[in-house]
Protein backbone atom coordinates (compact mmCIF):
# COMPACT_ATOMS: atom_id res chain seq x y z
CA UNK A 1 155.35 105.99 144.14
CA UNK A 2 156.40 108.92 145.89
CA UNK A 3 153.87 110.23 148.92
CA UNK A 4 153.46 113.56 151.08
CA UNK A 5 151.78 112.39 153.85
CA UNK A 6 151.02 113.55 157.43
CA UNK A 7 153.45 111.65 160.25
CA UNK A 8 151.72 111.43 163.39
CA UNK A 9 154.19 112.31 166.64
CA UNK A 10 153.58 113.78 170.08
CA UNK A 11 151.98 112.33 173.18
CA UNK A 12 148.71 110.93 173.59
CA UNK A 13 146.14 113.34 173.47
CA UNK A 14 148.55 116.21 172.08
CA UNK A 15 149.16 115.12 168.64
CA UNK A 16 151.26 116.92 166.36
CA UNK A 17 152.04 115.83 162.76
CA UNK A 18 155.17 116.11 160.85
CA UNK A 19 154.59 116.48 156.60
CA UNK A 20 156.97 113.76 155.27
CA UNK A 21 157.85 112.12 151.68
CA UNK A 22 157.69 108.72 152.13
CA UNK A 23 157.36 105.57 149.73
CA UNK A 24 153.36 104.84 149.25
CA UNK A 25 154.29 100.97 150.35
CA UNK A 26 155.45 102.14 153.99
CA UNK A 27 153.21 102.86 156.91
CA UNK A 28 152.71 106.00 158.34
CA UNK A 29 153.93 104.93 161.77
CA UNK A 30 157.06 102.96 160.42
CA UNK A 31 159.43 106.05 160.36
CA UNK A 32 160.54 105.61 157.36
CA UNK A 33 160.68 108.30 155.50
CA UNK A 34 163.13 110.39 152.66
CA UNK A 35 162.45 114.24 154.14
CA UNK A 36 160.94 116.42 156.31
CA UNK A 37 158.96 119.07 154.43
CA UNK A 38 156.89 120.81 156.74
CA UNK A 39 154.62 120.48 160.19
CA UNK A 40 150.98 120.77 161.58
CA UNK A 41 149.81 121.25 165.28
CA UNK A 42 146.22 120.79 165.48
CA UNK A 43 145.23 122.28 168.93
CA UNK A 44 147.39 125.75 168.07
CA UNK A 45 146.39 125.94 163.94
CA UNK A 46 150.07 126.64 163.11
CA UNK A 47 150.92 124.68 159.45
CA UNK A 48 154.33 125.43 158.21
CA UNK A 49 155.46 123.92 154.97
CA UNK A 50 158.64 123.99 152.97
CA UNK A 51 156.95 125.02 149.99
CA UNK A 52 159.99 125.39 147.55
CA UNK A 53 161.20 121.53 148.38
CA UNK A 54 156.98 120.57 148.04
CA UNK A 55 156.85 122.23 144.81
CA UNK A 56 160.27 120.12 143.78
CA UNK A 57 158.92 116.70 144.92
CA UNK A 58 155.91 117.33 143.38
CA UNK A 59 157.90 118.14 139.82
CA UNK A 60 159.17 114.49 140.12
CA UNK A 61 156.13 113.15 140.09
CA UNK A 62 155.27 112.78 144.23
CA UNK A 63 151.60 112.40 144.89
CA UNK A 64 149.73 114.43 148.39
CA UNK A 65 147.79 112.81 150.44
CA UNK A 66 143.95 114.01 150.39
CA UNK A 67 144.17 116.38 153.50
CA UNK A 68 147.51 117.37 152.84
CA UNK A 69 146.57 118.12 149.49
CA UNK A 70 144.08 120.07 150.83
CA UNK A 71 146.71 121.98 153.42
CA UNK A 72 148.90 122.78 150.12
CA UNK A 73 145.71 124.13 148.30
CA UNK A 74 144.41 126.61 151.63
CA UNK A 75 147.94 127.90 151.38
CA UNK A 76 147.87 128.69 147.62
CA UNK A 77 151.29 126.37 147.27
CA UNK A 78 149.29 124.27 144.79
CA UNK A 79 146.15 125.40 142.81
CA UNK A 80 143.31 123.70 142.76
CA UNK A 81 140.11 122.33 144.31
CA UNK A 82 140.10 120.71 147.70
CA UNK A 83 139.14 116.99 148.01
CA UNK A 84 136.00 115.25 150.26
CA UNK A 85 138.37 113.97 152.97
CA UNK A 86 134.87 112.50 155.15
CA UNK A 87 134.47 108.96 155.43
CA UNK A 88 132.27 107.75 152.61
CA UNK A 89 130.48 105.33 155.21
CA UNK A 90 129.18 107.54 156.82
CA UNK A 91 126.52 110.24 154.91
CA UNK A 92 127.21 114.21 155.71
CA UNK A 93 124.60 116.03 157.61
CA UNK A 94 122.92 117.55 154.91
CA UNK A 95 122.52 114.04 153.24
CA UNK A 96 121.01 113.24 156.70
CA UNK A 97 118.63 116.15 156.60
CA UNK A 98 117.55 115.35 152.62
CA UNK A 99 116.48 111.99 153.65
CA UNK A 100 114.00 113.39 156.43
CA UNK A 101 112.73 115.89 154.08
């Protein structure tokens, strides 16, 4: 199955992410990947998506990732609700603050 997934690259302690469509049976870090659609830098904001090549992928059947998912939503390239990305270990804070309560 077909994946959008964030690719991490830069330096340590300056990450930057590259959007790719990869195969879901190949790591993130392997490099292996089919295209290029798009780019995130967390410590500037800037997201920058190929939205007419997403929107194709997507047509054939190619799955998003959670947060990208929710990237492709926040720029109203797909419709839709965003997903609970937190780690399901761990409870929220207001699950936190319920239980004192």
């Amino acid at each position: 199955m077909l994946m959008i997934r964030l690719q991490r690259t830069g330096r340590k302690n300056d990450a930057s992410f590259r959007v790719v469509l990869t195969d879901s049976k190949n790591a993130a870090k392997s490099g292996k990947f089919k295209e290029i659609l798009g780019s995130y830098a967390p410590k500037s904001g800037e997201v920058i998506f190929k939205a007419d090549r997403i929107k194709h992928w997507m047509s054939f059947g190619a799955q998003a990732s959670d947060t990208v998912h929710n990237f492709l939503v926040h720029q109203k390239i797909v419709e839709g609700k965003k997903k609970n990305v937190l780690s399901k270990k761990s409870p929220t804070k207001a699950r936190k603050e319920l239980k004192k309560a």
